[in-house]
PDB file of N, CA and C in Angstrom:
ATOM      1  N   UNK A   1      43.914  81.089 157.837  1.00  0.00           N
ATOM      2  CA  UNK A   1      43.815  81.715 156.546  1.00  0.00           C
ATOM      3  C   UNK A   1      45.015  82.602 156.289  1.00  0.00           C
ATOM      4  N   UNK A   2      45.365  83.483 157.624  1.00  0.00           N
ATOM      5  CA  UNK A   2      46.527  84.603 156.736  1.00  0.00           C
ATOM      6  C   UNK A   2      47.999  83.429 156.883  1.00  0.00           C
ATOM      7  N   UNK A   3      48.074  82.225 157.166  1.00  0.00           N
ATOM      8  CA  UNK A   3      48.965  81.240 156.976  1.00  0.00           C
ATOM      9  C   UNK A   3      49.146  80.739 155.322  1.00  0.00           C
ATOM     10  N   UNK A   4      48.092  80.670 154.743  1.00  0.00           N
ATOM     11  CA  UNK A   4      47.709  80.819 153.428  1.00  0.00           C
ATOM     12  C   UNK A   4      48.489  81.896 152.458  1.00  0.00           C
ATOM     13  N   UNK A   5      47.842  82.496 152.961  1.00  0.00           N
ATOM     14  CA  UNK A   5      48.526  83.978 152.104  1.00  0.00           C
ATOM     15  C   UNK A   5      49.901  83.999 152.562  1.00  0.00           C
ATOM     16  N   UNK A   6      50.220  83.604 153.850  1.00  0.00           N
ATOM     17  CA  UNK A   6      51.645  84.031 153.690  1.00  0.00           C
ATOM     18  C   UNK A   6      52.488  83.026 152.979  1.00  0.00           C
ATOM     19  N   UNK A   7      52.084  82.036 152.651  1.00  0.00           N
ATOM     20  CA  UNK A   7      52.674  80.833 152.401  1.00  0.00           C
ATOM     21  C   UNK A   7      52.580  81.143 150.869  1.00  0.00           C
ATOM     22  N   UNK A   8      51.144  81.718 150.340  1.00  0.00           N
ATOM     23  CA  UNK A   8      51.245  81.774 148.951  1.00  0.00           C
ATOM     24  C   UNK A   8      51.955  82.916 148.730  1.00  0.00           C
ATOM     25  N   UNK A   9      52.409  83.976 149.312  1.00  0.00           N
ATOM     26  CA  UNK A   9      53.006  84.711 148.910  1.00  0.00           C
ATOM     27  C   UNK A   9      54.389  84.675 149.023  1.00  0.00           C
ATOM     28  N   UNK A  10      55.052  83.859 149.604  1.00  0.00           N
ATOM     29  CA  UNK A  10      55.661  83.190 149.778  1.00  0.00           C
ATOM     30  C   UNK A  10      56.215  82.571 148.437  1.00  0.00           C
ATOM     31  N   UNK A  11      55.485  81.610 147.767  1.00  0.00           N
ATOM     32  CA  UNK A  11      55.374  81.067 146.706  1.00  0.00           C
ATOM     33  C   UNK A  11      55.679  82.044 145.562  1.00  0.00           C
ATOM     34  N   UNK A  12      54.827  83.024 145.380  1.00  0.00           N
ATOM     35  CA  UNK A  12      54.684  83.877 144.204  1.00  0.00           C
ATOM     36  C   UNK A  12      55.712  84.798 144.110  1.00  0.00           C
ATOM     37  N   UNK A  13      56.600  84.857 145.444  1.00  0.00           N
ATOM     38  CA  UNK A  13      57.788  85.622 145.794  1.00  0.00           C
ATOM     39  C   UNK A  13      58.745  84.647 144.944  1.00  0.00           C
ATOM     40  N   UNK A  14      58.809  83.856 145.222  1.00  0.00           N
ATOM     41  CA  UNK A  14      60.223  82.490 145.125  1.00  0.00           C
ATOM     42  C   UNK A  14      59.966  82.674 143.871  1.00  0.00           C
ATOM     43  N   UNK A  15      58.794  82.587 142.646  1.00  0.00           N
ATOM     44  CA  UNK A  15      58.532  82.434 141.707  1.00  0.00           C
ATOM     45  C   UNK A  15      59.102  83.896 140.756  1.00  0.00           C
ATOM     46  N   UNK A  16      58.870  84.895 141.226  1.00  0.00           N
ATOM     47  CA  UNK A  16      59.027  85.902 141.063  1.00  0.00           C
ATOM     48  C   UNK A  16      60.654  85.987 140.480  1.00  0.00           C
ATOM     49  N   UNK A  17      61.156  86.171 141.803  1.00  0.00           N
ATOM     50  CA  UNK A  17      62.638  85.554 142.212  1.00  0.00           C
ATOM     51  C   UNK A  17      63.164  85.003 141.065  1.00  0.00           C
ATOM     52  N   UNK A  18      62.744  83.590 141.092  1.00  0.00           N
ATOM     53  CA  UNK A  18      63.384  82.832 139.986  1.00  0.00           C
ATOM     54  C   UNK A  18      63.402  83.166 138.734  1.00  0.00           C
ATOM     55  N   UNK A  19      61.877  83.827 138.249  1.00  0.00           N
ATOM     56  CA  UNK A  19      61.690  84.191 136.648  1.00  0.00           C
ATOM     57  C   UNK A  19      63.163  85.228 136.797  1.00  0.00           C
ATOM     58  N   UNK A  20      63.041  86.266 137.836  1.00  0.00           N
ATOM     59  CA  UNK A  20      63.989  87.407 137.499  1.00  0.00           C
ATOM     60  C   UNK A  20      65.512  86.633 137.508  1.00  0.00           C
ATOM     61  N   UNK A  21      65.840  85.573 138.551  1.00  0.00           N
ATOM     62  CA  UNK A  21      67.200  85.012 138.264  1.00  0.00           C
ATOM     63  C   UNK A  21      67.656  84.394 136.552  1.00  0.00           C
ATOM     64  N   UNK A  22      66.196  83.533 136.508  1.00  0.00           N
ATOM     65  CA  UNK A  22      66.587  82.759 134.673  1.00  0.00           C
ATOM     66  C   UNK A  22      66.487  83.741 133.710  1.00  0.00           C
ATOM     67  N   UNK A  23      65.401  84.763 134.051  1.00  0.00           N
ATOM     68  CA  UNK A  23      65.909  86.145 132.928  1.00  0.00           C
ATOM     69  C   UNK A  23      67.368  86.818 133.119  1.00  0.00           C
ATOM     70  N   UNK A  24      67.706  86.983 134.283  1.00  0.00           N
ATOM     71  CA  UNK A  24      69.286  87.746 133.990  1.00  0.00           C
ATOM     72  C   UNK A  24      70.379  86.862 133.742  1.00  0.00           C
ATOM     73  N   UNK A  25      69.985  85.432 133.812  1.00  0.00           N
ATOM     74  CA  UNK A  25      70.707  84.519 133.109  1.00  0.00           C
ATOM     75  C   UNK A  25      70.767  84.498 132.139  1.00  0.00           C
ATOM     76  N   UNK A  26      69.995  84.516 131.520  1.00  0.00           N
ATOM     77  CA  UNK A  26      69.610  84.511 130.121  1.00  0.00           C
ATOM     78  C   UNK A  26      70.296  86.006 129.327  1.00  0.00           C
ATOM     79  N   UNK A  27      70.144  86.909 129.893  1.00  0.00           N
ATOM     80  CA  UNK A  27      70.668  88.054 129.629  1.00  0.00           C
ATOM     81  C   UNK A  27      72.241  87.753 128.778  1.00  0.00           C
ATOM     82  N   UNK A  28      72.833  87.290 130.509  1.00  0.00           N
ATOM     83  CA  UNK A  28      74.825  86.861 130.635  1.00  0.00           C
ATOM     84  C   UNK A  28      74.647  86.115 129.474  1.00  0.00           C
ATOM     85  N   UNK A  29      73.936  84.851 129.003  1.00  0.00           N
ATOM     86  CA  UNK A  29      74.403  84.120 128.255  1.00  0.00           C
ATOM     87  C   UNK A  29      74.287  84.953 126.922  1.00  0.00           C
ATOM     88  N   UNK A  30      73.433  85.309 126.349  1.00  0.00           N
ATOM     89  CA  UNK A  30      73.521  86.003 125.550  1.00  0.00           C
ATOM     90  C   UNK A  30      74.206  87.611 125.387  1.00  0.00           C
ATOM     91  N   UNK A  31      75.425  87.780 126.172  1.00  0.00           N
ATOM     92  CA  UNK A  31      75.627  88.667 126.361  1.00  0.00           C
ATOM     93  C   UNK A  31      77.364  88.768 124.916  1.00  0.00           C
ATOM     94  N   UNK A  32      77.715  87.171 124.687  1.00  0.00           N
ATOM     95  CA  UNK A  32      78.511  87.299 123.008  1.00  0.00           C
ATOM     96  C   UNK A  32      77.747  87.909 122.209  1.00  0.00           C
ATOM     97  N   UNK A  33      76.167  87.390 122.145  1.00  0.00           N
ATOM     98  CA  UNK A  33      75.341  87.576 120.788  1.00  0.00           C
ATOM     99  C   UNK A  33      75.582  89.031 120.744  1.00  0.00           C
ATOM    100  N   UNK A  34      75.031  90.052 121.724  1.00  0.00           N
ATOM    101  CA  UNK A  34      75.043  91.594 121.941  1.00  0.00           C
ATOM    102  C   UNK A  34      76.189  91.986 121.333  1.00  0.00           C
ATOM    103  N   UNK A  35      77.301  91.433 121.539  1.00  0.00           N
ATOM    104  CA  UNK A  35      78.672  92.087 121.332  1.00  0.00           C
ATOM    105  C   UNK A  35      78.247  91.750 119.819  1.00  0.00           C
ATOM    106  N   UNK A  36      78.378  90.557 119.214  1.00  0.00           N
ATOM    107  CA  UNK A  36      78.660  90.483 117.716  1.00  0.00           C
ATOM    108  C   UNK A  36      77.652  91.692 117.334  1.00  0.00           C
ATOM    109  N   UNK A  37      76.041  91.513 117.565  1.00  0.00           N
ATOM    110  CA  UNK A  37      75.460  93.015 117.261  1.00  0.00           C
ATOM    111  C   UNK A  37      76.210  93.876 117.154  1.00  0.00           C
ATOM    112  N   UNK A  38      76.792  94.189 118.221  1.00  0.00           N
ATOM    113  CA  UNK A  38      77.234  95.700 118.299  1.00  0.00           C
ATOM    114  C   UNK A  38      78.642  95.667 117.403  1.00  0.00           C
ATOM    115  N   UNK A  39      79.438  94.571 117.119  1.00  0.00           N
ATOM    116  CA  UNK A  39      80.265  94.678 116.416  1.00  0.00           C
ATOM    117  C   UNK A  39      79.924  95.155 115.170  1.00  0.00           C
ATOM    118  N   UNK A  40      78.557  94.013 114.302  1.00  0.00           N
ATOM    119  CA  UNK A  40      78.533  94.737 113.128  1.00  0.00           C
ATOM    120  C   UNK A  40      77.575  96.420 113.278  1.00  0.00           C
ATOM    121  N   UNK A  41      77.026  96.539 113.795  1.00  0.00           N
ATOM    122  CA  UNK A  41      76.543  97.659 113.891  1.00  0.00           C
ATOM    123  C   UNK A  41      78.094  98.449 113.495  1.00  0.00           C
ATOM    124  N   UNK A  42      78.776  98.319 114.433  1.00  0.00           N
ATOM    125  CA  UNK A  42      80.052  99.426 114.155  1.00  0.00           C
ATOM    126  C   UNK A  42      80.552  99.233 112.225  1.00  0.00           C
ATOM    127  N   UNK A  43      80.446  98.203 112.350  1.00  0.00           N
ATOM    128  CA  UNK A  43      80.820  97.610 110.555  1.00  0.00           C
ATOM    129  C   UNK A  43      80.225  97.796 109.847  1.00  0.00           C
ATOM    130  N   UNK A  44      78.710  98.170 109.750  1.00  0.00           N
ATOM    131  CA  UNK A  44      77.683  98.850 108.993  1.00  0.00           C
ATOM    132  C   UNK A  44      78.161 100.306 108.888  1.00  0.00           C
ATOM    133  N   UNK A  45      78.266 101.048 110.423  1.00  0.00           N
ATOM    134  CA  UNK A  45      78.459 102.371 110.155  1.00  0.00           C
ATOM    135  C   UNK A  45      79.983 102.795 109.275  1.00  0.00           C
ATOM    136  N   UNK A  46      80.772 102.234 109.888  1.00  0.00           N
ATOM    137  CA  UNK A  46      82.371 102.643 108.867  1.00  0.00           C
ATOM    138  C   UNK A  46      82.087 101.972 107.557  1.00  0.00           C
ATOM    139  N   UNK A  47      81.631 100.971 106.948  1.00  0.00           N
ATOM    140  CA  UNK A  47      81.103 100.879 105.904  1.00  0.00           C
ATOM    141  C   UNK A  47      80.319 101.765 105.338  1.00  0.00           C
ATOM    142  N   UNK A  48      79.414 102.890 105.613  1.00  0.00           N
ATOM    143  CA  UNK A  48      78.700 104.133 105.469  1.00  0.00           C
ATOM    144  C   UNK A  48      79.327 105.032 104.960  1.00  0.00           C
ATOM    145  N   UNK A  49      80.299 105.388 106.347  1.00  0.00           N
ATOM    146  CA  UNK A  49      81.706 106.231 105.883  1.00  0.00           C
ATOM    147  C   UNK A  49      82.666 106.138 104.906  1.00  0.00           C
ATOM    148  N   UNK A  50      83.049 104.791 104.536  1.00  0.00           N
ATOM    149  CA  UNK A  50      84.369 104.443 103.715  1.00  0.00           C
ATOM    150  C   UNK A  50      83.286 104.762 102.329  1.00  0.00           C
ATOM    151  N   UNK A  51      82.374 104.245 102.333  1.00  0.00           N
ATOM    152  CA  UNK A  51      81.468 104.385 100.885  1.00  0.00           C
ATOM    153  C   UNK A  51      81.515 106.234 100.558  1.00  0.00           C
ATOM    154  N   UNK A  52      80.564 106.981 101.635  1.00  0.00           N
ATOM    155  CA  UNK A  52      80.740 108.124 101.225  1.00  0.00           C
ATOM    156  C   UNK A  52      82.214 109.047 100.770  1.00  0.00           C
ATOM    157  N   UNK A  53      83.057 108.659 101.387  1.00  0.00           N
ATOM    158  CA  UNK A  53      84.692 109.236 100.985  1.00  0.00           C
ATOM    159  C   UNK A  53      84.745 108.653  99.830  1.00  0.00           C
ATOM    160  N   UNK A  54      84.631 107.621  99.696  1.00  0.00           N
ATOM    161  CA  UNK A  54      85.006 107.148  98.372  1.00  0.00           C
ATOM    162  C   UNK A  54      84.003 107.427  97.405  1.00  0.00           C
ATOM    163  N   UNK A  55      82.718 108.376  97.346  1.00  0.00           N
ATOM    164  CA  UNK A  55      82.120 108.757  96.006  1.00  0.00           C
ATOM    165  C   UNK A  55      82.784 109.904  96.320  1.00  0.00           C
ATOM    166  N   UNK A  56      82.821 110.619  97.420  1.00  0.00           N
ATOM    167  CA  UNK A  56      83.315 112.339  97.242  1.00  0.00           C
ATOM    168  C   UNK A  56      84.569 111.935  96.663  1.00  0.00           C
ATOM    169  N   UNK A  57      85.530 111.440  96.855  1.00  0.00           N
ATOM    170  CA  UNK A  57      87.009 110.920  95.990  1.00  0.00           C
ATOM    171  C   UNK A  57      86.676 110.662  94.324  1.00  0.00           C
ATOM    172  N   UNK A  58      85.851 110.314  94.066  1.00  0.00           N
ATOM    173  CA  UNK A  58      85.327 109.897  92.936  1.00  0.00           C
ATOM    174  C   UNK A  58      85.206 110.978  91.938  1.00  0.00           C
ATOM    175  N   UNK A  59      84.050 111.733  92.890  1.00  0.00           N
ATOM    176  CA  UNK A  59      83.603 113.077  92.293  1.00  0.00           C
ATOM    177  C   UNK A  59      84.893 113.955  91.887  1.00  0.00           C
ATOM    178  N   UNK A  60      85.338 114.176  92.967  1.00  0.00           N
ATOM    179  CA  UNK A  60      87.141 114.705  92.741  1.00  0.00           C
ATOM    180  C   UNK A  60      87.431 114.903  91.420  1.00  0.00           C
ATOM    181  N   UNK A  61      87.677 113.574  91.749  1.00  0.00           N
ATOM    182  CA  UNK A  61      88.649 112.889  90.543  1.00  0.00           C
ATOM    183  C   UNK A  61      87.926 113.187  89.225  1.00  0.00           C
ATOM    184  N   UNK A  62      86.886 112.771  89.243  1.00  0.00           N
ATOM    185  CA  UNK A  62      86.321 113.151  88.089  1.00  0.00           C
ATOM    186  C   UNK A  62      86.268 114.515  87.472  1.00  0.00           C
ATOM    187  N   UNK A  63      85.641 115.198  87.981  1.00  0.00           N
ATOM    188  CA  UNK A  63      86.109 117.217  88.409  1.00  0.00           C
ATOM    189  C   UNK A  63      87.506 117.470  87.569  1.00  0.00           C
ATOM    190  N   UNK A  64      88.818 117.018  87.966  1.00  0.00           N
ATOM    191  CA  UNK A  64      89.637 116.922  88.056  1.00  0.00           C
ATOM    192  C   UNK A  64      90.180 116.683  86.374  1.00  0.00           C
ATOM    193  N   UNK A  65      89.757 115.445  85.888  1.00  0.00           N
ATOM    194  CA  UNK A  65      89.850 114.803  84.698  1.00  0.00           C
ATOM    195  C   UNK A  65      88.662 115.732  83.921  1.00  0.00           C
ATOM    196  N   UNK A  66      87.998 116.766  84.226  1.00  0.00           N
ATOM    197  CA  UNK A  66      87.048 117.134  83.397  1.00  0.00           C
ATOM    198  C   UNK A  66      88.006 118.236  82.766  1.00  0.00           C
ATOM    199  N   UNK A  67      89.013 118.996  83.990  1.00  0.00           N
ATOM    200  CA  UNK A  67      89.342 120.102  83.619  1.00  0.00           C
ATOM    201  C   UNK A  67      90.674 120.099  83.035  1.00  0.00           C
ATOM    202  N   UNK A  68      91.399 118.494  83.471  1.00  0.00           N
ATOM    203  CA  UNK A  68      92.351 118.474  82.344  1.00  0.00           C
ATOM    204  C   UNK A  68      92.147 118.136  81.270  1.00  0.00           C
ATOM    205  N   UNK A  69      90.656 118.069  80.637  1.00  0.00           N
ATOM    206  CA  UNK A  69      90.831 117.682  79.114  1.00  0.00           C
ATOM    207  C   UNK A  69      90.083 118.774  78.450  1.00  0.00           C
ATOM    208  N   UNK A  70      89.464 119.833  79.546  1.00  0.00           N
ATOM    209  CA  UNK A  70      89.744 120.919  78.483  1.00  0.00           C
ATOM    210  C   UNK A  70      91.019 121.672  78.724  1.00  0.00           C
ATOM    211  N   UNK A  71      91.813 121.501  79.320  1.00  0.00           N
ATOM    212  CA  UNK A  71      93.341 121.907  79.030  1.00  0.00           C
ATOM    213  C   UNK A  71      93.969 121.861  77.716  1.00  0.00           C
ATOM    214  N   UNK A  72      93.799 120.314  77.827  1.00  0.00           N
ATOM    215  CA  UNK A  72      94.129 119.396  76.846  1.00  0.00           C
ATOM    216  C   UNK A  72      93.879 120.073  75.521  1.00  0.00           C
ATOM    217  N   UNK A  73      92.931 120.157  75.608  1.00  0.00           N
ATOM    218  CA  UNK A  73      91.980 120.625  73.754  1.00  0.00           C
ATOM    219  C   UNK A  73      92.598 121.898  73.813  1.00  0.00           C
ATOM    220  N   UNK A  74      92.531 122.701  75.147  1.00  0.00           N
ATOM    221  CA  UNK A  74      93.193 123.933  74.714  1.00  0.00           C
ATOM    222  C   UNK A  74      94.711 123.974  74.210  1.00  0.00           C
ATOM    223  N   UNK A  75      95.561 123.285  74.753  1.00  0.00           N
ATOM    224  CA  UNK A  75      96.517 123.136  74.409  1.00  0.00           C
ATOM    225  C   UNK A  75      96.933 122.460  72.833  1.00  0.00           C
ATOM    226  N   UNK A  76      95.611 121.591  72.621  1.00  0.00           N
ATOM    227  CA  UNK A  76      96.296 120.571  71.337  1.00  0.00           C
ATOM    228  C   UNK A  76      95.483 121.905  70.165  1.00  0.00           C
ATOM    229  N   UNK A  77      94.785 122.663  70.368  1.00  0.00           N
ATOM    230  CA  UNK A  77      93.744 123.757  69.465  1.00  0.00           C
ATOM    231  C   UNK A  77      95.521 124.576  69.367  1.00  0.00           C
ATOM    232  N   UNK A  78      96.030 125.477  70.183  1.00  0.00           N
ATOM    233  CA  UNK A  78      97.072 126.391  70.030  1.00  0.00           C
ATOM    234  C   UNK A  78      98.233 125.327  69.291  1.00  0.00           C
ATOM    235  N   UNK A  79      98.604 124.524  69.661  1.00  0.00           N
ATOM    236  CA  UNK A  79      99.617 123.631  68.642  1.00  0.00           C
ATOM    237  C   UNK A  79      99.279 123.662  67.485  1.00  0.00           C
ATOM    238  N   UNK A  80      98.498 123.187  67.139  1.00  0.00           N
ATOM    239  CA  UNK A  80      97.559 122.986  65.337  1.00  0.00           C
ATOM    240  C   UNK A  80      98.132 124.550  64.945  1.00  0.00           C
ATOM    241  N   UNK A  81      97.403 125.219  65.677  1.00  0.00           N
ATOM    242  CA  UNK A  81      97.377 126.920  65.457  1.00  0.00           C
ATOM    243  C   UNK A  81      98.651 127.510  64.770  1.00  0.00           C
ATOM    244  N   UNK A  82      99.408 127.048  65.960  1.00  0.00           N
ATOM    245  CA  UNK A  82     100.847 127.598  65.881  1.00  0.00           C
ATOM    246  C   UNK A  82     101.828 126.540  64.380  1.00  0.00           C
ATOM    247  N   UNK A  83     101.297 125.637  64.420  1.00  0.00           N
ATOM    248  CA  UNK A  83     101.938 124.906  63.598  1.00  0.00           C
ATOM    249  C   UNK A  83     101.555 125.306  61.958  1.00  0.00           C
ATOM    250  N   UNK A  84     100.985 125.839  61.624  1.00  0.00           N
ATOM    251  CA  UNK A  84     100.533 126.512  60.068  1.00  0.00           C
ATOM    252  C   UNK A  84     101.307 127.475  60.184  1.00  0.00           C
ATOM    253  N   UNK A  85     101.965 126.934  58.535  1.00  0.00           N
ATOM    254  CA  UNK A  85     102.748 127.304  58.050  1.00  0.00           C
ATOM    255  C   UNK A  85     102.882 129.284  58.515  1.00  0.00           C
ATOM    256  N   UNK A  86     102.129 129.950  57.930  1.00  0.00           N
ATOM    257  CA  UNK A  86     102.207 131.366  58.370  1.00  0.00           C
ATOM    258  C   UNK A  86     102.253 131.354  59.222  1.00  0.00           C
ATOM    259  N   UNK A  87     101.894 130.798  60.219  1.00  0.00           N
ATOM    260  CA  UNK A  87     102.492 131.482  61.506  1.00  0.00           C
ATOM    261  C   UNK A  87     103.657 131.117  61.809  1.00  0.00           C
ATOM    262  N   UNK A  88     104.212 129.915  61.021  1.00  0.00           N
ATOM    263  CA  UNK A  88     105.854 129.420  61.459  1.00  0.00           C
ATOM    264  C   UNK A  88     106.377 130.512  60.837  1.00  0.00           C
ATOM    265  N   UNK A  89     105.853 131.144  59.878  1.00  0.00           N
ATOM    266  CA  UNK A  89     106.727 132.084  59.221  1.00  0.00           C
ATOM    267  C   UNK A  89     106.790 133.084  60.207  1.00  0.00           C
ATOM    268  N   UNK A  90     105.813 133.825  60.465  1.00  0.00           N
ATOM    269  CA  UNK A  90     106.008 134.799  61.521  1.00  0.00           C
ATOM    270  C   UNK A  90     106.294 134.359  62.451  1.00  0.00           C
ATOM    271  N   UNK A  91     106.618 133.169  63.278  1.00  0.00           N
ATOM    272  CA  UNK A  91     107.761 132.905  64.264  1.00  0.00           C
ATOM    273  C   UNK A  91     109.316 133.157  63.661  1.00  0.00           C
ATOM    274  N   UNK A  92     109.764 132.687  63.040  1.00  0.00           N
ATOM    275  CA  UNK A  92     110.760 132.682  62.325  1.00  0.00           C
ATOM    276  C   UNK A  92     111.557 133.893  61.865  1.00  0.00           C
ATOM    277  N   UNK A  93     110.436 134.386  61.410  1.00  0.00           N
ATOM    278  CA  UNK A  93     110.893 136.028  60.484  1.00  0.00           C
ATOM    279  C   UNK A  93     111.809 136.629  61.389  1.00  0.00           C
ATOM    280  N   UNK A  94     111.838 137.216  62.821  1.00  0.00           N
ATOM    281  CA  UNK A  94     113.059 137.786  63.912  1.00  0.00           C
ATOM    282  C   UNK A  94     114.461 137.352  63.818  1.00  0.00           C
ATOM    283  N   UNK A  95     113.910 135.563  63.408  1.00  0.00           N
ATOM    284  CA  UNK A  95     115.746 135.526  63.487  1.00  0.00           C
ATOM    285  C   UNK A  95     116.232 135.445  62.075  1.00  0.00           C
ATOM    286  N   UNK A  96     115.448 135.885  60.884  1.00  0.00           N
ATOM    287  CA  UNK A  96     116.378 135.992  59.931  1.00  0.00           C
ATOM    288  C   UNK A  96     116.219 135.133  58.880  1.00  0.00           C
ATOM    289  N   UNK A  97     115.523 134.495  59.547  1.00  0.00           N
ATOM    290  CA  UNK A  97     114.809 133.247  58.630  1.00  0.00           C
ATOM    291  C   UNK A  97     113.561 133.681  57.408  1.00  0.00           C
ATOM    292  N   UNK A  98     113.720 132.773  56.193  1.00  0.00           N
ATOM    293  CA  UNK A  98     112.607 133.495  55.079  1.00  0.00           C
ATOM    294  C   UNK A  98     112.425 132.178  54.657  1.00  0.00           C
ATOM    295  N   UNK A  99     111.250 132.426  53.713  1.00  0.00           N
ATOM    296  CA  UNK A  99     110.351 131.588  53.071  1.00  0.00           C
ATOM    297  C   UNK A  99     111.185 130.901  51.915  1.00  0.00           C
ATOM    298  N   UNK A 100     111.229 130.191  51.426  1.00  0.00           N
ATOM    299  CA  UNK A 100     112.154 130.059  50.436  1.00  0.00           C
ATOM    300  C   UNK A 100     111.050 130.334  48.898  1.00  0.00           C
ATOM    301  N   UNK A 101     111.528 130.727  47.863  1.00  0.00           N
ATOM    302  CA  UNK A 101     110.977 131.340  46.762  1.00  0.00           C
ATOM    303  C   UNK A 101     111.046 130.074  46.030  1.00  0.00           C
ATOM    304  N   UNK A 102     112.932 129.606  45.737  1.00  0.00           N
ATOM    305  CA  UNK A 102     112.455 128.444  44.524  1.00  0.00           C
ATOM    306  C   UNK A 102     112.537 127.158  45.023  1.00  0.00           C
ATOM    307  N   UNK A 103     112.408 126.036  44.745  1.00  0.00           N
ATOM    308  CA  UNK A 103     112.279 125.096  45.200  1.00  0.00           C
ATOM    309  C   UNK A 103     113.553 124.498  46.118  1.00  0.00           C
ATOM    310  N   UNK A 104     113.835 123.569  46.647  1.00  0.00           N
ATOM    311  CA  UNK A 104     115.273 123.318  46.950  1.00  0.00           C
ATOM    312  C   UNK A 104     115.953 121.894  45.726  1.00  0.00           C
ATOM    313  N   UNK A 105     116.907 122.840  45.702  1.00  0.00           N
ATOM    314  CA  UNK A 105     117.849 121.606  44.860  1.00  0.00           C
ATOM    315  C   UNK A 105     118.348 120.301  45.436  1.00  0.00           C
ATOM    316  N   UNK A 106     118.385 118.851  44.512  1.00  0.00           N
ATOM    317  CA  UNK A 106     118.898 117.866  44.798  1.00  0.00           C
ATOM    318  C   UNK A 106     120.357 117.974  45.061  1.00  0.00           C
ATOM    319  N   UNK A 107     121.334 117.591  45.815  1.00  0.00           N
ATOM    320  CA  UNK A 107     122.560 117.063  45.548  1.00  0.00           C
ATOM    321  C   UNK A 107     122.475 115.849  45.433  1.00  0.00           C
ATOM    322  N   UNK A 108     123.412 115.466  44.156  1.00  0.00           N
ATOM    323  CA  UNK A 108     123.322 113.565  44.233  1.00  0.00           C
ATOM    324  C   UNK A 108     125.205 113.912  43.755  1.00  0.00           C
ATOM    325  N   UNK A 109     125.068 112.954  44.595  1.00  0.00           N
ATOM    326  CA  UNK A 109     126.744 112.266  44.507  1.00  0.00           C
ATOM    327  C   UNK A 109     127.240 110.697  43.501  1.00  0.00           C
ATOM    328  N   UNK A 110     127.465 111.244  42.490  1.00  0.00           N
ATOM    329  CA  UNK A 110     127.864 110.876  41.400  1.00  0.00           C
ATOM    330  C   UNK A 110     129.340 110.274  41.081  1.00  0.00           C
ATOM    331  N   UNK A 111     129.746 110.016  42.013  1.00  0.00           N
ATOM    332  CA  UNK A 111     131.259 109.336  41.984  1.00  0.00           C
ATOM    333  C   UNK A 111     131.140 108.235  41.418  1.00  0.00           C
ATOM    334  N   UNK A 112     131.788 108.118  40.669  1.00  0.00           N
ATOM    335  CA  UNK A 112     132.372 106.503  40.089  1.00  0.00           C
ATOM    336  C   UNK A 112     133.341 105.933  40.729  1.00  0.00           C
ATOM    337  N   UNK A 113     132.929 105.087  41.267  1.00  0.00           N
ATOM    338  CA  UNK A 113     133.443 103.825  41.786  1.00  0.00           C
ATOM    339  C   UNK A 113     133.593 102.502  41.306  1.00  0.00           C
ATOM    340  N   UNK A 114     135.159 102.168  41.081  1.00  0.00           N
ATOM    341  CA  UNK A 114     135.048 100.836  40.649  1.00  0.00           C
ATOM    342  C   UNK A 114     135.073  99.388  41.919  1.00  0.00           C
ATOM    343  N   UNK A 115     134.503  98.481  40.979  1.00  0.00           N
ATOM    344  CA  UNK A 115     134.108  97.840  42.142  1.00  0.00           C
ATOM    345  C   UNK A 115     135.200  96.641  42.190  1.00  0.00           C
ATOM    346  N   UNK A 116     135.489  96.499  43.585  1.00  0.00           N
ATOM    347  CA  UNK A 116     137.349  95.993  43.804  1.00  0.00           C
ATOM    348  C   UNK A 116     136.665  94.656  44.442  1.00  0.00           C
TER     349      UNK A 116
END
């Protein structure tokens, strides 16, 4: 009888054995598949990253373009401003410059010319 048992244990050893050899075989062979995993895993995550920089860049930018166009208005509001007439006058007035009272006169050039 314990010829039995040793023989079956024996058996259930070898068996043992083997499942664990064709499982770590199995492992090696599939050990490309793991890598491509882990490749895109890495390609998911920097894809994560490149996305988030690029809305904070976004935001920026946008920020950015908000505050040059109220520049903008401020700047194109003081032009208008400055450009009426009274105030060209009171730019002007320091150096000597005045409004004119009567209208301005035509010159026309009135030569007679004969035609050769």
């Amino acid at each position: 009888m314990s010829e039995k048992k040793t023989s079956n244990n024996k058996r259930q050893s070898w068996k043992r054995d083997w499942r664990k050899l064709i499982y770590q075989r199995w492992i090696v062979k599939n050990i490309p598949f793991y890598l491509f995993l882990a490749a895109l895993t890495v390609l998911y995550i920097a894809n994560g990253h490149y996305a988030d920089k690029a809305i904070r860049k976004i935001n920026v930018t946008a920020k950015h373009l908000k505050e040059m166009e109220y520049e903008f208005k401020t700047v194109k509001r003081e032009v208008i401003f400055r450009s009426k007439e009274s105030e060209l006058v009171k730019a002007v007035e320091p150096l000597g410059l005045r409004e004119l009272i009567a209208p301005p006169m035509k010159i026309a050039n009135n030569v007679n010319r004969s035609p050769d």
